[in-house]
C-alpha atoms as a PDB file:
ATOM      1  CA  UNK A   1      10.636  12.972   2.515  1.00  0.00           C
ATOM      2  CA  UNK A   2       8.318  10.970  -0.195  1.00  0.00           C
ATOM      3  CA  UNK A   3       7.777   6.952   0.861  1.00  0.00           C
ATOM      4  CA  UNK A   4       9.370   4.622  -1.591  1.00  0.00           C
ATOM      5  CA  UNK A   5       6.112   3.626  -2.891  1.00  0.00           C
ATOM      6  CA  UNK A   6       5.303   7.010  -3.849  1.00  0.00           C
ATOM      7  CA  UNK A   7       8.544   6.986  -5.835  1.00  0.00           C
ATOM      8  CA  UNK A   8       7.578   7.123  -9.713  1.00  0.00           C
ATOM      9  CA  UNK A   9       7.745   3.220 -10.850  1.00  0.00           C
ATOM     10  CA  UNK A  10       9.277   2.620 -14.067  1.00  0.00           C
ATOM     11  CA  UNK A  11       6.947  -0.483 -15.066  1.00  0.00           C
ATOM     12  CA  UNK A  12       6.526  -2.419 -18.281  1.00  0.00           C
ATOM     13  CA  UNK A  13       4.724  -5.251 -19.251  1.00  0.00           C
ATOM     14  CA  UNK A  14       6.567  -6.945 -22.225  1.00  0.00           C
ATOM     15  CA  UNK A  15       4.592  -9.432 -24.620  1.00  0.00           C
ATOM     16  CA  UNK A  16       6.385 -12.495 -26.075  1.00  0.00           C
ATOM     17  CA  UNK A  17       5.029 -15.469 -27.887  1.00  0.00           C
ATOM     18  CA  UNK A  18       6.040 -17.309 -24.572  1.00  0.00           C
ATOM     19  CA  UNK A  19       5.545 -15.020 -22.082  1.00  0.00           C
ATOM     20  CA  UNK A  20       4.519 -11.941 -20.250  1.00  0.00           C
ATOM     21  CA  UNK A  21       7.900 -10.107 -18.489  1.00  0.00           C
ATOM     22  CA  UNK A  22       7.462  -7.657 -16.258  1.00  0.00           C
ATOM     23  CA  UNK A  23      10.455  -4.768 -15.599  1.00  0.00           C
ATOM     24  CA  UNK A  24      10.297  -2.196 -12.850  1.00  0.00           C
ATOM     25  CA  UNK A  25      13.029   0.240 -13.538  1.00  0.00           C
ATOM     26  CA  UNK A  26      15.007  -1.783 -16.102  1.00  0.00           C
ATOM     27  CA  UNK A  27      14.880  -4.665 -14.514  1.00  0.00           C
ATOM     28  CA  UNK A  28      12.864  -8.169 -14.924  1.00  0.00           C
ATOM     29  CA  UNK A  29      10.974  -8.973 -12.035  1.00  0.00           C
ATOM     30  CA  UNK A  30       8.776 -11.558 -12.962  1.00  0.00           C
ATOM     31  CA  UNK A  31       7.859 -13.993 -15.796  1.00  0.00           C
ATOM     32  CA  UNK A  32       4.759 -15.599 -16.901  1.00  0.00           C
ATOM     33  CA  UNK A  33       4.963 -18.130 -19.161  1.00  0.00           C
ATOM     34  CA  UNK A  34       2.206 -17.783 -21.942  1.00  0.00           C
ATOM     35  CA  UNK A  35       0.381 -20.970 -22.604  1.00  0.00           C
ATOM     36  CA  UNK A  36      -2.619 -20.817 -25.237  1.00  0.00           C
ATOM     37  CA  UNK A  37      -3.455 -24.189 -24.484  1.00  0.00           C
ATOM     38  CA  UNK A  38      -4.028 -23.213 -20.176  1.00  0.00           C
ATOM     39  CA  UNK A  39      -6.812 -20.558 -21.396  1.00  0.00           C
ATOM     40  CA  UNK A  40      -7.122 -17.299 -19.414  1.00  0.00           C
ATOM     41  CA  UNK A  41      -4.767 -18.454 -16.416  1.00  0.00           C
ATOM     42  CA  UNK A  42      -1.732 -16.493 -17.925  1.00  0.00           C
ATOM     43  CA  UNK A  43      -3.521 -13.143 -17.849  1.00  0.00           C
ATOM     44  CA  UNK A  44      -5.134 -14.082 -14.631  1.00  0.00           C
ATOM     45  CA  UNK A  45      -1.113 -14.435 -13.586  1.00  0.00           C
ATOM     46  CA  UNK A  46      -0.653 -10.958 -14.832  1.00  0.00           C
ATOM     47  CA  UNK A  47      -3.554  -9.203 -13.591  1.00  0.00           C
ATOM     48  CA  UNK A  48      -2.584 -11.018  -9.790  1.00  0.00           C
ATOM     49  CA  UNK A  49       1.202  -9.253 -10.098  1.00  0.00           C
ATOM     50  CA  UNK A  50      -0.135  -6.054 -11.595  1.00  0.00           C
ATOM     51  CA  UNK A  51      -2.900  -6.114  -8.766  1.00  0.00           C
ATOM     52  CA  UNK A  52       0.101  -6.260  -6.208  1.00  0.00           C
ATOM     53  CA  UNK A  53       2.608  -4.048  -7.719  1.00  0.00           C
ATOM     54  CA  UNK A  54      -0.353  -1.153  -7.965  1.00  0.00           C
ATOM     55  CA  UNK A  55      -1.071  -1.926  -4.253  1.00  0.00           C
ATOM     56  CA  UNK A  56       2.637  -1.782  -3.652  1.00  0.00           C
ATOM     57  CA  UNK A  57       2.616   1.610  -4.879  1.00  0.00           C
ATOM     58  CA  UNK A  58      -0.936   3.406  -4.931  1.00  0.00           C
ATOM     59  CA  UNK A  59       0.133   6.841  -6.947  1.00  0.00           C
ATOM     60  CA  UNK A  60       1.155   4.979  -9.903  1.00  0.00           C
ATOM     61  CA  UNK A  61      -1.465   4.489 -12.411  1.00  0.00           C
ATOM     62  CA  UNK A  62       1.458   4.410 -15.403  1.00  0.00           C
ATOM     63  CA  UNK A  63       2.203   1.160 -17.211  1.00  0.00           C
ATOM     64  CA  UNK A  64       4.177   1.135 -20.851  1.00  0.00           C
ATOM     65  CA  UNK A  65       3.084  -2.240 -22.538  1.00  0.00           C
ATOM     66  CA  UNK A  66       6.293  -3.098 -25.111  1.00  0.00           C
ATOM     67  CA  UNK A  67       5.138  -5.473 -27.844  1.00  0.00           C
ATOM     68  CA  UNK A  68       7.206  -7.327 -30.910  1.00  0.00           C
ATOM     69  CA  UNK A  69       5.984  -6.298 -34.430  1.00  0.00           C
ATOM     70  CA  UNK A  70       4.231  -9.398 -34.873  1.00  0.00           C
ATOM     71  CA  UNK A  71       2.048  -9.123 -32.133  1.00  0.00           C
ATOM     72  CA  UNK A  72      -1.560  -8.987 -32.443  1.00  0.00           C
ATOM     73  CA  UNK A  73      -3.600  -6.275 -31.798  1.00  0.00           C
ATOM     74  CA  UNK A  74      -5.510  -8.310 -29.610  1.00  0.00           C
ATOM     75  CA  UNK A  75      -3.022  -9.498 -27.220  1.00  0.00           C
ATOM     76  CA  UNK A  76      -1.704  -5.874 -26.829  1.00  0.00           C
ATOM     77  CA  UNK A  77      -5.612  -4.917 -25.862  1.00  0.00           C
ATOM     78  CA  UNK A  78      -5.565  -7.992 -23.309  1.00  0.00           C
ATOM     79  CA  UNK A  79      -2.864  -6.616 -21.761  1.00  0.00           C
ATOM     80  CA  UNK A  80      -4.230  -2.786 -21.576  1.00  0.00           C
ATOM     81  CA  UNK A  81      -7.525  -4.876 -19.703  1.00  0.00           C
ATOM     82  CA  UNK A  82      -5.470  -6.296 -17.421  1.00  0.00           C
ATOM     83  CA  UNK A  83      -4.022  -3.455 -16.456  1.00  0.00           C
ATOM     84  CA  UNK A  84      -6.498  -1.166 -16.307  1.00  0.00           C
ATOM     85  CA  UNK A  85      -8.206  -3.653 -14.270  1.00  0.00           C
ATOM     86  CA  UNK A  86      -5.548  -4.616 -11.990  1.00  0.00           C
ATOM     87  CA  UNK A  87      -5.721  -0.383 -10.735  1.00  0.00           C
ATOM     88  CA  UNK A  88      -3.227   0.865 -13.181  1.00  0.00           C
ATOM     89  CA  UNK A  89      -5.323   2.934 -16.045  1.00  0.00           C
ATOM     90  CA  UNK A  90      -2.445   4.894 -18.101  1.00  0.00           C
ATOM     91  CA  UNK A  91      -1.230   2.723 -20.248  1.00  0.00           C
ATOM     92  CA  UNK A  92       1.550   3.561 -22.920  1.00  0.00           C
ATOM     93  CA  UNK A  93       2.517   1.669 -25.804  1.00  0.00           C
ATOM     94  CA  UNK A  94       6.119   0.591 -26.995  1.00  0.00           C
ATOM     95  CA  UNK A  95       7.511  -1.330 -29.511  1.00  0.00           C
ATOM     96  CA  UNK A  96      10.713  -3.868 -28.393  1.00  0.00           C
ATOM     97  CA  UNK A  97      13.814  -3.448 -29.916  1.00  0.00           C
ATOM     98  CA  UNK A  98      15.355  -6.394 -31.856  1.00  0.00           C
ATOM     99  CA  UNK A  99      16.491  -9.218 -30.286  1.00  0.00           C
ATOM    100  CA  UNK A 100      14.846  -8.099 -26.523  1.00  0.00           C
END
């Protein structure tokens, strides 16, 4: 019988102009507000809850990072960093749906 945390994850890390949400299978688990004026701290947020949801579940190296149309290239490559840092290398990109 497989362990939960072997269980494929379902995890997203979506990019607003206020913060970073992150779903595990459909579901919001955590918010980080986005502050340009605190410098790095917010991705230092993310990369700390990436770093324990990856430990949480060591064979999942998937993340889909969902992004508005007017976000910047830049923050979307931020975000593939963090992750890749944080232990989870496969990242996928989406685009949010209106009004998400």
């Amino acid at each position: 019988m497989a362990d939960a945390k072997d269980a494929p994850l379902d995890l997203a890390v979506h990019i607003h102009p206020t913060a970073y949400q992150i779903e595990i299978d459909g579901s919001i688990v955590q918010s980080i507000e986005r502050d340009p004026a605190a410098g790095p701290r917010s991705p230092a947020q993310l990369a700390q809850a990436l770093q324990a949801i990856a430990a949480a579940h060591p064979g999942n190296r998937e993340v889909r990072i969902v992004s508005e149309s007017r976000t910047r290239y830049e923050e979307i490559v931020e975000v593939m960093d963090v992750a890749r840092t944080a232990g989870l290398p496969e990242a996928s990109l989406a685009e949010a749906l209106e009004g998400s």
